[in-house]
Protein backbone atom coordinates (compact mmCIF):
# COMPACT_ATOMS: atom_id res chain seq x y z
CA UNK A 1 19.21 0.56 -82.43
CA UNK A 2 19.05 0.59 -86.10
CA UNK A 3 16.57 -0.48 -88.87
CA UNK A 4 17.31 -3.30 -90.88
CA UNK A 5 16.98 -3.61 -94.53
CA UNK A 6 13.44 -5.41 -93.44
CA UNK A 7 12.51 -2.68 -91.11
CA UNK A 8 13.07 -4.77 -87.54
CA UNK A 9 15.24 -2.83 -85.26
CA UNK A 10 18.74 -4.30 -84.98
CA UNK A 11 21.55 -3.45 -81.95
CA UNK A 12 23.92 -1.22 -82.92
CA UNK A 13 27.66 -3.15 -82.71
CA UNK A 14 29.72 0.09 -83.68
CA UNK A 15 29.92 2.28 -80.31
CA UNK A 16 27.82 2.74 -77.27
CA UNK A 17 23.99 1.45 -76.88
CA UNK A 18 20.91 2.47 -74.80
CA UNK A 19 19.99 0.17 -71.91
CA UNK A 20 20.58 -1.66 -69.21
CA UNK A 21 24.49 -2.14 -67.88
CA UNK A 22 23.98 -3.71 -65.04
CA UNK A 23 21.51 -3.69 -61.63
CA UNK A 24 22.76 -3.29 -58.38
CA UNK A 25 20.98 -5.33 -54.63
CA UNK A 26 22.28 -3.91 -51.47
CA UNK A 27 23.34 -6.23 -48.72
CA UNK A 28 24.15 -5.96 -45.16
CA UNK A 29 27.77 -6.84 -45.61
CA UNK A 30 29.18 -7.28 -48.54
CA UNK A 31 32.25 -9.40 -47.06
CA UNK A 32 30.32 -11.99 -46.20
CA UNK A 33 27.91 -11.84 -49.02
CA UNK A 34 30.58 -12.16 -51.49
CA UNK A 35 31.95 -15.32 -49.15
CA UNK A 36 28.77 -17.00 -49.20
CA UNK A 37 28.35 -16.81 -52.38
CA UNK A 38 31.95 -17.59 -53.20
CA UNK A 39 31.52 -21.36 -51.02
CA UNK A 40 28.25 -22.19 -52.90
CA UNK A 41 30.39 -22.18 -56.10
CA UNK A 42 27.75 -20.63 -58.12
CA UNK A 43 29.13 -16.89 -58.79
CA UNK A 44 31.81 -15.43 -61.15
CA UNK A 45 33.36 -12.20 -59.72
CA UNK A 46 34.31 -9.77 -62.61
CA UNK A 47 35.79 -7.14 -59.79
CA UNK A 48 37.52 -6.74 -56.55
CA UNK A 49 35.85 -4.90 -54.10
CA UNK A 50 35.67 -0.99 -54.61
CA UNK A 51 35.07 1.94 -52.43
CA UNK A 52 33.42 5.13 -53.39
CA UNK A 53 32.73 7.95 -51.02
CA UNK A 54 34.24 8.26 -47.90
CA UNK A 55 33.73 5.88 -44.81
CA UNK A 56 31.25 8.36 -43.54
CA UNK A 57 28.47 8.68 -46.67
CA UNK A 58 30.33 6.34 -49.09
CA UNK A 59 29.49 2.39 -50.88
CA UNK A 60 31.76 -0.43 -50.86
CA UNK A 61 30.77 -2.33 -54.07
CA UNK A 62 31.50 -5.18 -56.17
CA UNK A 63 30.23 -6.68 -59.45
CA UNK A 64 29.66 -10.27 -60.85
CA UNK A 65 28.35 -12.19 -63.59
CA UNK A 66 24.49 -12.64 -63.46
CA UNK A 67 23.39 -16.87 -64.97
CA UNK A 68 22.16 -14.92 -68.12
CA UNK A 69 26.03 -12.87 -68.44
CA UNK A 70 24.44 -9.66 -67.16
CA UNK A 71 26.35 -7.93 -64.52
CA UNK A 72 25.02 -7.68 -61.03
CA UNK A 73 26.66 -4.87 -58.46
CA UNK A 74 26.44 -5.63 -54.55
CA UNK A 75 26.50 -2.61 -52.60
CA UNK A 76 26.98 -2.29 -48.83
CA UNK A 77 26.59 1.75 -47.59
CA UNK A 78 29.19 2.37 -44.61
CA UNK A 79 29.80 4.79 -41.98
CA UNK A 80 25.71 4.80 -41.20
């Protein structure tokens, strides 16, 4: 954040910013969360499912748009 010329603090548009990216809700199975969602028509996806970890400790993940244009990352953990 910066100060404008009337002392109110302004976002910065020139790099990187403090705050929130994005919040994450874990689900039982993130298949068929991502399908349900999908049929009610009311979600954008802005990835394809990811993997991190291995199947043992790892997440399968995948992020959409929120109704306000914040992103919003489903998680499943696998291999518990």
């Amino acid at each position: 954040m910066r100060r404008s010329e009337t002392g109110h603090a302004t976002p910065r548009s020139d790099g990187p910013v403090a705050g929130l990216d994005h919040f994450a809700l874990g689900v039982a199975d993130l298949d068929r969360a991502a399908e349900a969602l999908r049929a009610a028509g009311s979600v954008g996806f802005l990835s394809q499912p990811f993997q991190i970890g291995d199947l043992v400790t790892g997440v399968k993940g995948r992020f959409m748009a929120g109704p306000d244009g914040e992103k919003i990352e489903l998680f499943e953990r696998i291999g518990r």
